[in-house]
N, C-alpha and C. Protein backbone atom coordinates (compact mmCIF):
# COMPACT_ATOMS: atom_id res chain seq x y z
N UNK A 1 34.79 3.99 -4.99
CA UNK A 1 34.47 4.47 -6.32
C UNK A 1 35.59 5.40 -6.76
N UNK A 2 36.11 4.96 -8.11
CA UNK A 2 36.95 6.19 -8.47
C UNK A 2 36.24 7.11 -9.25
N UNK A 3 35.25 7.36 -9.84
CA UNK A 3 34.61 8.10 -10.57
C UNK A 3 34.82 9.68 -9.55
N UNK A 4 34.87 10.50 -9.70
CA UNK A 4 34.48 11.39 -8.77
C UNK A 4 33.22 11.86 -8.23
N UNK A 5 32.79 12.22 -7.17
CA UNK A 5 31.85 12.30 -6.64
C UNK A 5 30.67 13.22 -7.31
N UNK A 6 31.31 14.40 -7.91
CA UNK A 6 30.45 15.25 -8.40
C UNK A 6 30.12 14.86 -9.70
N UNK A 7 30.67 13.71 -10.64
CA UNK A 7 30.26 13.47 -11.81
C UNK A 7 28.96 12.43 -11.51
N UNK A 8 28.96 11.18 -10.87
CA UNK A 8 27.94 10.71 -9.94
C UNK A 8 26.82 11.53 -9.72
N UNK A 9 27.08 12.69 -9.01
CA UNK A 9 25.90 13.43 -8.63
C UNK A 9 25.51 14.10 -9.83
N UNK A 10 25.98 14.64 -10.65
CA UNK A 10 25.50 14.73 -12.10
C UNK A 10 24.78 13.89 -12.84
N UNK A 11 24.80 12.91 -12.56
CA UNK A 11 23.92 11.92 -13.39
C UNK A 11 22.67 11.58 -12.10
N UNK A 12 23.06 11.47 -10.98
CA UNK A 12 21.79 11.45 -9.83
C UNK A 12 20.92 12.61 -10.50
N UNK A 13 21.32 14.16 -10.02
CA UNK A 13 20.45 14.92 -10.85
C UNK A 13 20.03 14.74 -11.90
N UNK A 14 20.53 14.38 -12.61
CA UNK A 14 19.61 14.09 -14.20
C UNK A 14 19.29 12.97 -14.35
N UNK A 15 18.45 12.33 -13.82
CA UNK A 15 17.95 11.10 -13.18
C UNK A 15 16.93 11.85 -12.37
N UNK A 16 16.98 12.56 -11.46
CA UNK A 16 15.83 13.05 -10.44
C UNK A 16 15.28 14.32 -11.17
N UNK A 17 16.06 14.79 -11.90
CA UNK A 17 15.37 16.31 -12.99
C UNK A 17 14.15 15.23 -14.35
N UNK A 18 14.70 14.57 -14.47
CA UNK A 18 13.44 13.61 -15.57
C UNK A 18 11.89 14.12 -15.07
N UNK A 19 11.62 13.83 -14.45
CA UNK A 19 10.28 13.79 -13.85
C UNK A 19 9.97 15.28 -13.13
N UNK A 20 10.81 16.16 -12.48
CA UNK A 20 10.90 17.46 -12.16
C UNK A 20 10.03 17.36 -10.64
N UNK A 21 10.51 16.23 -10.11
CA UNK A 21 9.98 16.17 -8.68
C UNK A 21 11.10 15.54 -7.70
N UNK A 22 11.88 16.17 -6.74
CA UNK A 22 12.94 15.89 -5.89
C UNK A 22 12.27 15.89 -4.63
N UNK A 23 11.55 14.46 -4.80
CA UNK A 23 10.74 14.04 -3.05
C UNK A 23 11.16 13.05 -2.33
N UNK A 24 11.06 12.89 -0.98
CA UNK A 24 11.61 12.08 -0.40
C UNK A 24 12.00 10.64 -0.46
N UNK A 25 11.44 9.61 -1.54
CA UNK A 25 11.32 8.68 -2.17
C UNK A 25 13.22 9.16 -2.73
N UNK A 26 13.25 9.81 -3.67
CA UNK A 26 14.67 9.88 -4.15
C UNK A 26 15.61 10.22 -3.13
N UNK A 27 15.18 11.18 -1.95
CA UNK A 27 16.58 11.11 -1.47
C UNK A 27 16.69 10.11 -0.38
N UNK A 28 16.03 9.20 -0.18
CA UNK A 28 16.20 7.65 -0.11
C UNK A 28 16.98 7.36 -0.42
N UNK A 29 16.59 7.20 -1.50
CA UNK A 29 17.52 6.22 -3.01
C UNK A 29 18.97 6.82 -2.82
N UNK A 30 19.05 8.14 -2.78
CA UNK A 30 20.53 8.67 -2.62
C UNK A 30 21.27 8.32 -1.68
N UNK A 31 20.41 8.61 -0.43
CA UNK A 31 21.18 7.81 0.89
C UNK A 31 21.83 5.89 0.80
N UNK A 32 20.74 5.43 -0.19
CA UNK A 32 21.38 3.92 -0.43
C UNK A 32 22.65 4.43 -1.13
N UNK A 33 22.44 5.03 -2.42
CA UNK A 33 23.26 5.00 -3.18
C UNK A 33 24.78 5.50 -2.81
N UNK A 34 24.81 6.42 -1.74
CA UNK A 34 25.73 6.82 -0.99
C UNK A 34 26.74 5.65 -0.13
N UNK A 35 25.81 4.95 0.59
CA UNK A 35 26.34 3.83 1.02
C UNK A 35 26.93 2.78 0.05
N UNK A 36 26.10 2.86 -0.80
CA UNK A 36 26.76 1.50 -1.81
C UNK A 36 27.84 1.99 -2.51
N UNK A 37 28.41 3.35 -2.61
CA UNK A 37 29.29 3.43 -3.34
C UNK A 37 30.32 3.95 -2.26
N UNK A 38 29.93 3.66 -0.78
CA UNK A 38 30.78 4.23 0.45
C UNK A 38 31.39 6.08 0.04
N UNK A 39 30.61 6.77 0.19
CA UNK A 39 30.25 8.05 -0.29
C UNK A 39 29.62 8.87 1.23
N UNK A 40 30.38 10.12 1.28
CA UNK A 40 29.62 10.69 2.59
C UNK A 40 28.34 11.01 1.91
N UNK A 41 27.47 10.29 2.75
CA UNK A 41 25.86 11.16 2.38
C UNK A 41 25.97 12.77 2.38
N UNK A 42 26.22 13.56 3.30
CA UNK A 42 26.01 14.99 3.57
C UNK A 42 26.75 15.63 2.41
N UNK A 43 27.80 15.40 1.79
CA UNK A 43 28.35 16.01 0.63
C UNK A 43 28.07 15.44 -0.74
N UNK A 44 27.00 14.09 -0.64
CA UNK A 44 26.69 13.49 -1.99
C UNK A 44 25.29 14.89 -2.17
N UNK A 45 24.59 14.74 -1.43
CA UNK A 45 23.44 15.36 -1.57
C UNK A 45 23.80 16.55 -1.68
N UNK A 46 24.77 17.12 -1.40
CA UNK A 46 25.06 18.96 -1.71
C UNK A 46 25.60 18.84 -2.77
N UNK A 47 26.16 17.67 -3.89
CA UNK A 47 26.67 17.87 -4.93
C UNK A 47 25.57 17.50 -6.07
N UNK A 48 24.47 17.12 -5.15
CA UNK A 48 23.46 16.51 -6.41
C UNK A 48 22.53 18.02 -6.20
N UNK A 49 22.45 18.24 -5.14
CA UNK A 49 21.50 19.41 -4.98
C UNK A 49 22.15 20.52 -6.17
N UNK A 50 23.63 20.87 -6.40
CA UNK A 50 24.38 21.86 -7.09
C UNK A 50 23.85 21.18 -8.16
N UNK A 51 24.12 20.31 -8.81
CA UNK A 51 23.91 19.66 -9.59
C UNK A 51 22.27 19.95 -10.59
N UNK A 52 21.20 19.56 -9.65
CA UNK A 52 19.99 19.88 -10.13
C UNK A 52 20.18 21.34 -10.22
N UNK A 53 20.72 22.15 -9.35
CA UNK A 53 20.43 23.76 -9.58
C UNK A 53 21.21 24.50 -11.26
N UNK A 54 22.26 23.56 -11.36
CA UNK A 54 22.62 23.73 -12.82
C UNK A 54 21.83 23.36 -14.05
N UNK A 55 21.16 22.41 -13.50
CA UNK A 55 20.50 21.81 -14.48
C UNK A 55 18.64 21.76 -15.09
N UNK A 56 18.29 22.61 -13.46
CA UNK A 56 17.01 22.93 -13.65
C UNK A 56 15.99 23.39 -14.76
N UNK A 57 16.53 24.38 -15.28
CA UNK A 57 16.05 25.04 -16.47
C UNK A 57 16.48 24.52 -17.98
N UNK A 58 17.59 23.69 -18.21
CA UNK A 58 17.97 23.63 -18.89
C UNK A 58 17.01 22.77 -20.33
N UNK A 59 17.27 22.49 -21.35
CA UNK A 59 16.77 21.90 -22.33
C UNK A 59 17.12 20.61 -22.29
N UNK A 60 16.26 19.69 -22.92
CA UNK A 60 16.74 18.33 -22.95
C UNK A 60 17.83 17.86 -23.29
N UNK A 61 18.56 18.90 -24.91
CA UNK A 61 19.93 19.13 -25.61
C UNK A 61 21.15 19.13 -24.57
N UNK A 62 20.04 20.56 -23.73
CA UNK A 62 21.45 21.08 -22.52
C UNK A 62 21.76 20.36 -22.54
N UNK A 63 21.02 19.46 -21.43
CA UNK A 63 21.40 18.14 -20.43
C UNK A 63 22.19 17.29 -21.01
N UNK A 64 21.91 16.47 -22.33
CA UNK A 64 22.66 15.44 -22.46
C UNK A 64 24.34 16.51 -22.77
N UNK A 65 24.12 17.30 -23.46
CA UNK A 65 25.42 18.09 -23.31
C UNK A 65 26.47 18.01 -21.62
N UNK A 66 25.65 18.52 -21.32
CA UNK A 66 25.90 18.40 -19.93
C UNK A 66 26.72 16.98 -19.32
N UNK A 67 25.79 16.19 -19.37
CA UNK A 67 25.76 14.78 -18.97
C UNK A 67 27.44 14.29 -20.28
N UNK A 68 27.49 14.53 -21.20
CA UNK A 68 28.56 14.65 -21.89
C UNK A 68 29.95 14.69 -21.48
N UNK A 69 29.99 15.74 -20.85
CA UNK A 69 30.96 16.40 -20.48
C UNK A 69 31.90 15.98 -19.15
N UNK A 70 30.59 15.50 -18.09
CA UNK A 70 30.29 14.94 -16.99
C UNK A 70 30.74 13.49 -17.43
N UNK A 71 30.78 12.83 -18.44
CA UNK A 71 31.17 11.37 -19.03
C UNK A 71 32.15 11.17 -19.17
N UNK A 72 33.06 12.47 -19.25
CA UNK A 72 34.47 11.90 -20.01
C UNK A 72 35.74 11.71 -18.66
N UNK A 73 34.78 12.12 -17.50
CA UNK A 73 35.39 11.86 -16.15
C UNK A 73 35.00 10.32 -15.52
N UNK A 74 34.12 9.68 -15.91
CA UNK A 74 33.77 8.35 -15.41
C UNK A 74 34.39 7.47 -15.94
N UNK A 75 34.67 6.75 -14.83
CA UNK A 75 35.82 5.47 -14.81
C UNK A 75 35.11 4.47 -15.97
N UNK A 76 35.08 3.59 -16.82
CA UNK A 76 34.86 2.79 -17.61
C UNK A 76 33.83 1.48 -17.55
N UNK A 77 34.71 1.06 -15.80
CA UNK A 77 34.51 0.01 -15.44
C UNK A 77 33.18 0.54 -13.94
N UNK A 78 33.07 1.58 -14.45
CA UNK A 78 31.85 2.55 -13.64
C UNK A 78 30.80 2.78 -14.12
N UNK A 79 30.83 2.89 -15.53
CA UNK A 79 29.62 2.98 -16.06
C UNK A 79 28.00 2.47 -15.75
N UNK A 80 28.40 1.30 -15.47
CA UNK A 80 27.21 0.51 -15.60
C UNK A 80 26.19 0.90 -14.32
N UNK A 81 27.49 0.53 -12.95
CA UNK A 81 27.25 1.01 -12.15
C UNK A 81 26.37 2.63 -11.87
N UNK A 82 27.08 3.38 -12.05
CA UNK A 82 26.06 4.83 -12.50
C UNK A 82 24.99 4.46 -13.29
N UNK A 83 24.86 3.93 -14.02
CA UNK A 83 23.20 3.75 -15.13
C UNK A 83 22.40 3.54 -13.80
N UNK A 84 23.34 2.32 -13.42
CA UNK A 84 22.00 1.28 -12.16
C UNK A 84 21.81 2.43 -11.04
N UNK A 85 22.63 2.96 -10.38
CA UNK A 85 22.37 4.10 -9.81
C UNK A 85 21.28 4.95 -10.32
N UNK A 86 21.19 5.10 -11.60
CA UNK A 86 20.03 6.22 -12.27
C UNK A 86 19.15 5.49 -12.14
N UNK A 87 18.60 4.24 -12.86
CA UNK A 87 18.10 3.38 -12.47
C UNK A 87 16.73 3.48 -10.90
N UNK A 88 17.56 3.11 -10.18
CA UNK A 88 17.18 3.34 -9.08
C UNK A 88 16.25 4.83 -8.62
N UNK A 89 17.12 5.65 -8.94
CA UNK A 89 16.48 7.50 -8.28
C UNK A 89 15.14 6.99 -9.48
N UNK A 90 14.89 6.95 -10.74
CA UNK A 90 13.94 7.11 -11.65
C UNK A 90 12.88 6.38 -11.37
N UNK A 91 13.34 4.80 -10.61
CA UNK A 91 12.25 3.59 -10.48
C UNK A 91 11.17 4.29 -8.69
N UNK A 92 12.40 4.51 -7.94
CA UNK A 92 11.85 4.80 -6.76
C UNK A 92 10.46 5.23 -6.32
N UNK A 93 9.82 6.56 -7.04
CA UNK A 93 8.43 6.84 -6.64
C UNK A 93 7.60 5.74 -7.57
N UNK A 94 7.90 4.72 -7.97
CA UNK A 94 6.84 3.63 -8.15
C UNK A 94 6.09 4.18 -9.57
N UNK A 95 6.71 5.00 -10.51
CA UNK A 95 6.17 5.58 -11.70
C UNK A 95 7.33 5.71 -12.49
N UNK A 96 7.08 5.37 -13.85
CA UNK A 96 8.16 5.09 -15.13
C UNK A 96 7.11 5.91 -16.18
N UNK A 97 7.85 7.17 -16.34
CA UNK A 97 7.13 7.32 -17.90
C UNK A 97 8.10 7.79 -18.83
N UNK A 98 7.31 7.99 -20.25
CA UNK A 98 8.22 8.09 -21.42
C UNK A 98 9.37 9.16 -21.27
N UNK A 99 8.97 10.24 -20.49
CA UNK A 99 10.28 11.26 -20.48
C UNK A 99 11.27 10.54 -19.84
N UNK A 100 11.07 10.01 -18.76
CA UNK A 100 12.16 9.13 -17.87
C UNK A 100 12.87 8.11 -18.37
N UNK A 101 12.07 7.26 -19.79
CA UNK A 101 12.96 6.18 -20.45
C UNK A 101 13.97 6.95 -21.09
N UNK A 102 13.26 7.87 -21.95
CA UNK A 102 14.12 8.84 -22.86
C UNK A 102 15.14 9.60 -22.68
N UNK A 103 15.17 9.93 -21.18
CA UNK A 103 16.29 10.14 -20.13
C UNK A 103 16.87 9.38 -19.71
N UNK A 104 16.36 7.90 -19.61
CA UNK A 104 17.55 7.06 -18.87
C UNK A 104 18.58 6.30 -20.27
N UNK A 105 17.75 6.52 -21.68
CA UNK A 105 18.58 6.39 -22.36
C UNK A 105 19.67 7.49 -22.78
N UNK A 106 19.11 8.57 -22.58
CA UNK A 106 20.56 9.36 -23.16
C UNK A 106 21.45 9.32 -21.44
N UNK A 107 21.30 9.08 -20.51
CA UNK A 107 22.11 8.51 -19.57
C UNK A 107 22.63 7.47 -20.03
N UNK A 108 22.40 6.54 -20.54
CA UNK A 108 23.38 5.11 -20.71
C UNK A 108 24.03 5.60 -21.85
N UNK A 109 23.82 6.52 -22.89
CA UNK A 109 24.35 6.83 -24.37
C UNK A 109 25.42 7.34 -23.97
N UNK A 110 25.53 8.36 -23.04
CA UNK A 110 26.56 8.99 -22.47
C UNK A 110 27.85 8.20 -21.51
N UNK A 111 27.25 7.50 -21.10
CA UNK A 111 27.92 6.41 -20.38
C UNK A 111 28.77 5.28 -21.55
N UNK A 112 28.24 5.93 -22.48
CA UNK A 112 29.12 4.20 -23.94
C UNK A 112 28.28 3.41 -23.61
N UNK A 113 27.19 3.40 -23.17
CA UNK A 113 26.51 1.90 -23.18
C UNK A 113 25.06 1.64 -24.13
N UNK A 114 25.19 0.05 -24.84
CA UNK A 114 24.25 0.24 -26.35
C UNK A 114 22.69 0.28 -25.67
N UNK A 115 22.07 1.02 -26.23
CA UNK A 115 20.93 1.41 -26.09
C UNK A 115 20.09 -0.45 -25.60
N UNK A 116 20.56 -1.81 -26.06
CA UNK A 116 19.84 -2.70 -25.63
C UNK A 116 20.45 -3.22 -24.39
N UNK A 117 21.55 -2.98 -24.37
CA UNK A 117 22.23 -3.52 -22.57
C UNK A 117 20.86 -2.64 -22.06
N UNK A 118 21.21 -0.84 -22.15
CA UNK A 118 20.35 -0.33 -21.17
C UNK A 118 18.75 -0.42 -20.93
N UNK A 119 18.37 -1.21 -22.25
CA UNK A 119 16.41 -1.16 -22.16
C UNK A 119 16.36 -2.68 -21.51
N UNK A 120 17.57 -3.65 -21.61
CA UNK A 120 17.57 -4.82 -20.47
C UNK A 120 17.85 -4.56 -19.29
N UNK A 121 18.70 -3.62 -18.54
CA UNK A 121 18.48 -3.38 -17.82
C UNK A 121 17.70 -3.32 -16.66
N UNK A 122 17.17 -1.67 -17.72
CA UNK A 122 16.04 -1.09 -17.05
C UNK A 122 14.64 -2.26 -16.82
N UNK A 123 14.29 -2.91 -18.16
CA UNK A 123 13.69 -3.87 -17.93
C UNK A 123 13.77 -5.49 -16.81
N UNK A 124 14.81 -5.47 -16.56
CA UNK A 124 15.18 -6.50 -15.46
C UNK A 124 14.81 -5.41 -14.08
N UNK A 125 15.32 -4.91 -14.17
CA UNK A 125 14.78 -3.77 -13.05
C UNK A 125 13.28 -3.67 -12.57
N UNK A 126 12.93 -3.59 -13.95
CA UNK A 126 11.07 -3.04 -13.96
C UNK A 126 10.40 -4.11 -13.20
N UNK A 127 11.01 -5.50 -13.75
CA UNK A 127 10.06 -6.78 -13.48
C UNK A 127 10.55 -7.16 -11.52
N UNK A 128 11.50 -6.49 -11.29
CA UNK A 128 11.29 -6.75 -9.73
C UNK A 128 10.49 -5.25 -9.44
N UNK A 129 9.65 -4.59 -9.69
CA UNK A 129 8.87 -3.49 -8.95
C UNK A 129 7.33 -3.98 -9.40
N UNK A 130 6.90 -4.79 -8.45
CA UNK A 130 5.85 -5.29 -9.17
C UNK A 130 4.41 -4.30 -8.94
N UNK A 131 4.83 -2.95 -7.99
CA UNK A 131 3.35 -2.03 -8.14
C UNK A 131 4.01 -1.03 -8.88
N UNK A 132 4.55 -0.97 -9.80
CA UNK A 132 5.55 0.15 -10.84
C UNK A 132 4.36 0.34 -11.96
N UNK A 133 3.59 1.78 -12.25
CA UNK A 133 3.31 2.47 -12.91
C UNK A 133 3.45 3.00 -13.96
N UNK A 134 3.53 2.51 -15.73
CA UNK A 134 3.74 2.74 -16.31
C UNK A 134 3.18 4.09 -16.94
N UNK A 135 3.49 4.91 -17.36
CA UNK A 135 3.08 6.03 -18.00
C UNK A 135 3.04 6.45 -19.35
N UNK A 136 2.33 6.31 -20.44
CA UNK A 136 3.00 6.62 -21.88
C UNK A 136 2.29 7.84 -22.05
């Protein structure tokens, strides 16, 4: 991956801050996600952990601000990749609700990607989790 590691973990955290629960189900998902992007686990998770601690309190505004800023460092041809990464941390505990869509869209907005690539996506995604929990 050329993206850098800590911009990645920026979007992991705001992906695992959606829902405001960092349980073992996600750092699962991180440990895959570590591997798939050949990433030391032990320093992905201390950059996502920094990561959520910046981002804990913040406002929804913050964040995509945040997540902004954090964008203009990701490789192009990375993008997508990171969504699906978010993707993943959000689908993991087997529950999708409206704060989490609304978050995984200003994740793909930030990324340059059109709001219907990312609701196909996510939706191609949804239909392989077949005990996935919708929430409105």
């Amino acid at each position: 991956m050329k993206t850098d590691i800590k911009h990645l973990a920026a979007y992991a955290a705001t992906a695992i801050w959606a829902d405001g629960e960092y349980d073992e189900a996600e750092k699962i998902a991180l440990e895959e996600i570590a591997d798939a992007f050949e990433l030391d686990y032990e320093l992905f998770v201390k950059e996502v952990d920094a990561a959520l601690d910046e981002i804990r309190d913040k406002s929804e505004e913050e964040v995509d601000e945040y997540l902004r800023a954090h964008s203009v460092e990701v490789e192009d041809d990375e993008a997508e990749l990171i969504y699906m990464a978010a993707l993943q941390i959000v689908l993991v505990d087997g529950v999708l609700g409206a704060e989490e869509v609304s978050n995984l869209l200003s994740i793909a907005s930030t990324l340059g990607m059109d709001d219907e690539m990312a609701v196909l996506l996510l939706a191609d995604m949804v239909k392989e989790e077949p005990e996935l929990t919708i929430e409105f």
